[in-house]
N, C-alpha and C. Protein backbone atom coordinates (compact mmCIF):
# COMPACT_ATOMS: atom_id res chain seq x y z
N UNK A 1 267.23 30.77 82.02
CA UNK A 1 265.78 30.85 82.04
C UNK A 1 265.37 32.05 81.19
N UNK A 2 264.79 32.05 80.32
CA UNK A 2 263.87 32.96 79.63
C UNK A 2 262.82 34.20 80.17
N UNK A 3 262.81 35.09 79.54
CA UNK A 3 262.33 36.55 80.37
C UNK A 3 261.34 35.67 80.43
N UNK A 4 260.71 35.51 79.19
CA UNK A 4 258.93 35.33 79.74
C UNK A 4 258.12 34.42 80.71
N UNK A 5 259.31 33.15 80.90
CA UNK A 5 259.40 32.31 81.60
C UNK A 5 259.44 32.98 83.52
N UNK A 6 260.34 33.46 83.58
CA UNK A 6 260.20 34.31 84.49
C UNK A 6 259.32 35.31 84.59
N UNK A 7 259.07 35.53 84.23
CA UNK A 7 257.35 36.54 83.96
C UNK A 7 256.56 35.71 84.54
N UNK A 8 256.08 35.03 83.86
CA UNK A 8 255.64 34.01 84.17
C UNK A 8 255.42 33.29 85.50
N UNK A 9 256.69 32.88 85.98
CA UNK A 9 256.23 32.03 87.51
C UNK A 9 255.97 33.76 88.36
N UNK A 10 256.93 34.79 88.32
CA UNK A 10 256.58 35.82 89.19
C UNK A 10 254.83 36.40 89.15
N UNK A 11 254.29 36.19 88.26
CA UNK A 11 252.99 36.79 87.76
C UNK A 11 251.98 35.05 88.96
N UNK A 12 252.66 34.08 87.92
CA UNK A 12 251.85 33.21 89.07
C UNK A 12 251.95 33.23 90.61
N UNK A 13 253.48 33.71 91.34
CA UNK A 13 253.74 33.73 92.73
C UNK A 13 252.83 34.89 93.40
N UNK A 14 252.90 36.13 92.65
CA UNK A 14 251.95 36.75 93.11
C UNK A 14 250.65 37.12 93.10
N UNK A 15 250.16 35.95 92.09
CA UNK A 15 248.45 35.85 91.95
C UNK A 15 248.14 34.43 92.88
N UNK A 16 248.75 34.02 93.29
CA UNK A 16 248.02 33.19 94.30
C UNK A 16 248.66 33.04 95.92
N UNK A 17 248.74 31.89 96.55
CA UNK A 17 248.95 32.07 98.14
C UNK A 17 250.00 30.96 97.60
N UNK A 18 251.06 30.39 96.63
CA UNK A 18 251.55 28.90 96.78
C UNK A 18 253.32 29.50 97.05
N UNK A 19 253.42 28.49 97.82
CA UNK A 19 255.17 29.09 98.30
C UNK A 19 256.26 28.91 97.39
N UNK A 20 257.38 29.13 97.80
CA UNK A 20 258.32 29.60 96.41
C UNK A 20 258.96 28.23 96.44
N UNK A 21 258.84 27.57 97.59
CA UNK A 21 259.11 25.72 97.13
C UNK A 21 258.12 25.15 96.57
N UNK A 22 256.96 25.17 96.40
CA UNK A 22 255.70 24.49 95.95
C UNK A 22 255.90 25.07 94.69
N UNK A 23 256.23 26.01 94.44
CA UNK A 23 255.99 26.81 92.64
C UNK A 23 257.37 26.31 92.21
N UNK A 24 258.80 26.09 92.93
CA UNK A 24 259.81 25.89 91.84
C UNK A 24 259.45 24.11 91.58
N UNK A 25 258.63 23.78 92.66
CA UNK A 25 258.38 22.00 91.81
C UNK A 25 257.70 21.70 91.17
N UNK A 26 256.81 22.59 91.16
CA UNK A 26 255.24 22.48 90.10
C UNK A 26 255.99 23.13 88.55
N UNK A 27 256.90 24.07 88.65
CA UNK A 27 257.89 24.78 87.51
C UNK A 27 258.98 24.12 87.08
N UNK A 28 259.36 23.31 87.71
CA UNK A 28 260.54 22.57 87.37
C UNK A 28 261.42 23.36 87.69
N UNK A 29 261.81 24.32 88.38
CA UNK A 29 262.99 24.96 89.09
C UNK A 29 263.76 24.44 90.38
N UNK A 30 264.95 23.98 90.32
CA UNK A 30 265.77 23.53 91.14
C UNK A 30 265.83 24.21 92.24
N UNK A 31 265.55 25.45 92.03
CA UNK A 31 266.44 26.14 93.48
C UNK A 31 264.96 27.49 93.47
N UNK A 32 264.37 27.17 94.54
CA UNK A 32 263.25 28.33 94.85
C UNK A 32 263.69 29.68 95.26
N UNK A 33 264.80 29.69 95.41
CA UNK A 33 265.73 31.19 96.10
C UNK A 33 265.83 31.64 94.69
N UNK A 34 265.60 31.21 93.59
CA UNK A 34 265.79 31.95 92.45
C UNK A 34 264.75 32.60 91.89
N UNK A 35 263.00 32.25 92.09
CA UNK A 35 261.84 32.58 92.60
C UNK A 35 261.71 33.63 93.68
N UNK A 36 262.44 33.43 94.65
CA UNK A 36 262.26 34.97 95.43
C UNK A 36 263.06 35.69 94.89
N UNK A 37 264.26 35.73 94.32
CA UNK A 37 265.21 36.47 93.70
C UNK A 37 264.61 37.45 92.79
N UNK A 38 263.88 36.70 91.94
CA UNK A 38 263.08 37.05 90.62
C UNK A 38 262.16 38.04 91.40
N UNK A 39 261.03 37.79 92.48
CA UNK A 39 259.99 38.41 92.88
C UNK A 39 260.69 40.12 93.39
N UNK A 40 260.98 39.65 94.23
CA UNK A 40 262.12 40.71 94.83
C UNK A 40 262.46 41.80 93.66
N UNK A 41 263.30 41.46 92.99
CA UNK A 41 263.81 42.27 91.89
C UNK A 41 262.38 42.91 91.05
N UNK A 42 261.45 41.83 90.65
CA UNK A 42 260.49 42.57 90.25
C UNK A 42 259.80 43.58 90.84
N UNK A 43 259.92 43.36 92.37
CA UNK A 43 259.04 44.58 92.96
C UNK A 43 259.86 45.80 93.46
N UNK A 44 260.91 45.64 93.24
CA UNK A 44 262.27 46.85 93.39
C UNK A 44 262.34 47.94 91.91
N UNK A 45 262.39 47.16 90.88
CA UNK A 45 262.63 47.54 89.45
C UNK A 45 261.70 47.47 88.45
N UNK A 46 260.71 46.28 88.67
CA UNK A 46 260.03 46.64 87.62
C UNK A 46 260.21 45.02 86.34
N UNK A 47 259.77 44.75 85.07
CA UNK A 47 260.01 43.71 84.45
C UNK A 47 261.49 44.17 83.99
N UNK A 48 262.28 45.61 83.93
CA UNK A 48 263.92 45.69 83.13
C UNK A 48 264.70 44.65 83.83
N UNK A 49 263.73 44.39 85.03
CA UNK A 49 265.24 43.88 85.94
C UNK A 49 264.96 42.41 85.77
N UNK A 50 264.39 41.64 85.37
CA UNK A 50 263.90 40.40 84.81
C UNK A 50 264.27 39.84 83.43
N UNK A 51 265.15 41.13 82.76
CA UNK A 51 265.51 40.68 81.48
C UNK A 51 266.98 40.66 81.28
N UNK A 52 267.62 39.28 80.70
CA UNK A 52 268.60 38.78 80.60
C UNK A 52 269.92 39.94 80.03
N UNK A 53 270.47 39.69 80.95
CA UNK A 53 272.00 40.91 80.82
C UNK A 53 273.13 40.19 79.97
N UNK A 54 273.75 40.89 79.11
CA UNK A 54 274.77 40.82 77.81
C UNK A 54 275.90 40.15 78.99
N UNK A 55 276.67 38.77 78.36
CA UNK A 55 277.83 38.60 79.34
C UNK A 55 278.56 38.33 78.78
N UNK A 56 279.87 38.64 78.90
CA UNK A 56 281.29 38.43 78.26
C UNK A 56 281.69 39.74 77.77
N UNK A 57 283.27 39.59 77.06
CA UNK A 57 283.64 41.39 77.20
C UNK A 57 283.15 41.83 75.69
N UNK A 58 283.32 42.94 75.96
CA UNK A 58 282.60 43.53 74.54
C UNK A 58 283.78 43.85 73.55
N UNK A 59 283.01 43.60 72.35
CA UNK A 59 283.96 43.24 71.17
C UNK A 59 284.40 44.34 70.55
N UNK A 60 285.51 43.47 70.36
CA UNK A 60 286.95 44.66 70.05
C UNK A 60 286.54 45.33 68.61
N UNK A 61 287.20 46.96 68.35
CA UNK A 61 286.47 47.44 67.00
C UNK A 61 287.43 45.96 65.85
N UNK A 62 286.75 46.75 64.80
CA UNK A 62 287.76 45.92 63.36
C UNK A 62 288.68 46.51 62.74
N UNK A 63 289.92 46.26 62.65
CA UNK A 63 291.19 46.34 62.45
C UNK A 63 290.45 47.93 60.84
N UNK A 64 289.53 47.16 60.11
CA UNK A 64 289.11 47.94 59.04
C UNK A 64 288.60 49.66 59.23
N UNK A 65 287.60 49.83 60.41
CA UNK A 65 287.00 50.54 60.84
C UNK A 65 288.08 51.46 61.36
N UNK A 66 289.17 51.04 62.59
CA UNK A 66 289.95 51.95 62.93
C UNK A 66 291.01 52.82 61.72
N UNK A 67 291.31 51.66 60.52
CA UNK A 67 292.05 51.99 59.35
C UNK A 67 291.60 53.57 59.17
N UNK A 68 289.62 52.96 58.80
CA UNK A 68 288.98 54.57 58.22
C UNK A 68 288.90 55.50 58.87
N UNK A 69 289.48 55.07 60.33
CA UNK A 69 289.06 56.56 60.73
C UNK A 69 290.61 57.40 61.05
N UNK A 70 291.64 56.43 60.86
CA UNK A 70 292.55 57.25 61.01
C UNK A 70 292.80 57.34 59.60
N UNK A 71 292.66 57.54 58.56
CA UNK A 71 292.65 58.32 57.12
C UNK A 71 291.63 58.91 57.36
N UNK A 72 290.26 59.12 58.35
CA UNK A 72 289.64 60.48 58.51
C UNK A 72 290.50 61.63 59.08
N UNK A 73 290.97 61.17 59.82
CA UNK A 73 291.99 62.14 60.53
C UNK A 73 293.10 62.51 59.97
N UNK A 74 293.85 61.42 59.25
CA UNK A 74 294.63 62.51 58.37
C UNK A 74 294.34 63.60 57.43
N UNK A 75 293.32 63.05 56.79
CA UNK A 75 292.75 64.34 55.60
C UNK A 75 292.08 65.63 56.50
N UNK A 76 292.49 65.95 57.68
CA UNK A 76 291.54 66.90 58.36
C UNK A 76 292.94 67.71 58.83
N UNK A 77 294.05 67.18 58.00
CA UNK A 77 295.40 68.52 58.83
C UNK A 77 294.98 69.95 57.92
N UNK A 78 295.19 70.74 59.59
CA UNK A 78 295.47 72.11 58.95
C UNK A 78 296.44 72.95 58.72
N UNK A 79 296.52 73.53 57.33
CA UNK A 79 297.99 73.95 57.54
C UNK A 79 297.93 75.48 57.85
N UNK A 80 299.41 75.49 59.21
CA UNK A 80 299.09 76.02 59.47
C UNK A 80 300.26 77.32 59.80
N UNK A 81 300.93 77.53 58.43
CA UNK A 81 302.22 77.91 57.92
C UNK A 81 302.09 79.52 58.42
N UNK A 82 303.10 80.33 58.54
CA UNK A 82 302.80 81.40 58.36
C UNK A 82 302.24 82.06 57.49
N UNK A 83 302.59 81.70 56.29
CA UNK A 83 302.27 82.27 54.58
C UNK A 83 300.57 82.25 54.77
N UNK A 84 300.17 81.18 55.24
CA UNK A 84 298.94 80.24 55.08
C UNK A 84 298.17 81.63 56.21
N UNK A 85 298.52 81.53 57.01
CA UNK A 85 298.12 82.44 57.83
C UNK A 85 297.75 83.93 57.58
N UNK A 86 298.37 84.71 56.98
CA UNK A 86 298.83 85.94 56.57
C UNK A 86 297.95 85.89 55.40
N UNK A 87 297.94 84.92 54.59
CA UNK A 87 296.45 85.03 53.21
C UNK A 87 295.71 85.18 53.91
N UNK A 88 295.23 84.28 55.37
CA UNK A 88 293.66 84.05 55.83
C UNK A 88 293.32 85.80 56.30
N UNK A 89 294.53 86.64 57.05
CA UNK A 89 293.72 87.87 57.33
C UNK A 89 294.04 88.52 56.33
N UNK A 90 294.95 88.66 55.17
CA UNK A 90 294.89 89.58 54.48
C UNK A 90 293.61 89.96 53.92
């Protein structure tokens, strides 16, 4: 179901007196527990909680990206010799 869609019947459930079985048949919604679900949540959270959540796992970096960053990291050795040392306070 679509945010606005849900916006929508919750904005109609609570502008009038019609029950959450009378609104999911007049809406074409199968299951009215998904209408109080919606209401509920809206009056806990607000419209964030009405908007559709990211599902499935999140995507892996690219084989390319990790390449560049470990040649960032190599070009960042310090050396860190004695000789090397002994210039820096001389």
């Amino acid at each position: 179901m679509s945010f606005e869609k849900k916006i929508s019947v919750v904005k109609l459930y609570l502008s009038s007196e019609i029950s959450y079985q009378d609104l999911a048949i007049q809406e074409g919604i199968s299951n009215p527990s998904m209408i109080c679900s919606w209401v509920n949540l809206f009056r806990a959270v607000g419209l964030d909680a009405l908007k559709p959540n990211q599902k499935g796992r999140k995507k892996k970096l690219d084989k390319h990206k990790i390449d560049i960053k470990a040649k960032e990291t190599e070009e960042i050795i310090v050396d860190t010799s004695a000789e090397h040392v002994k210039e820096y306070y001389n």
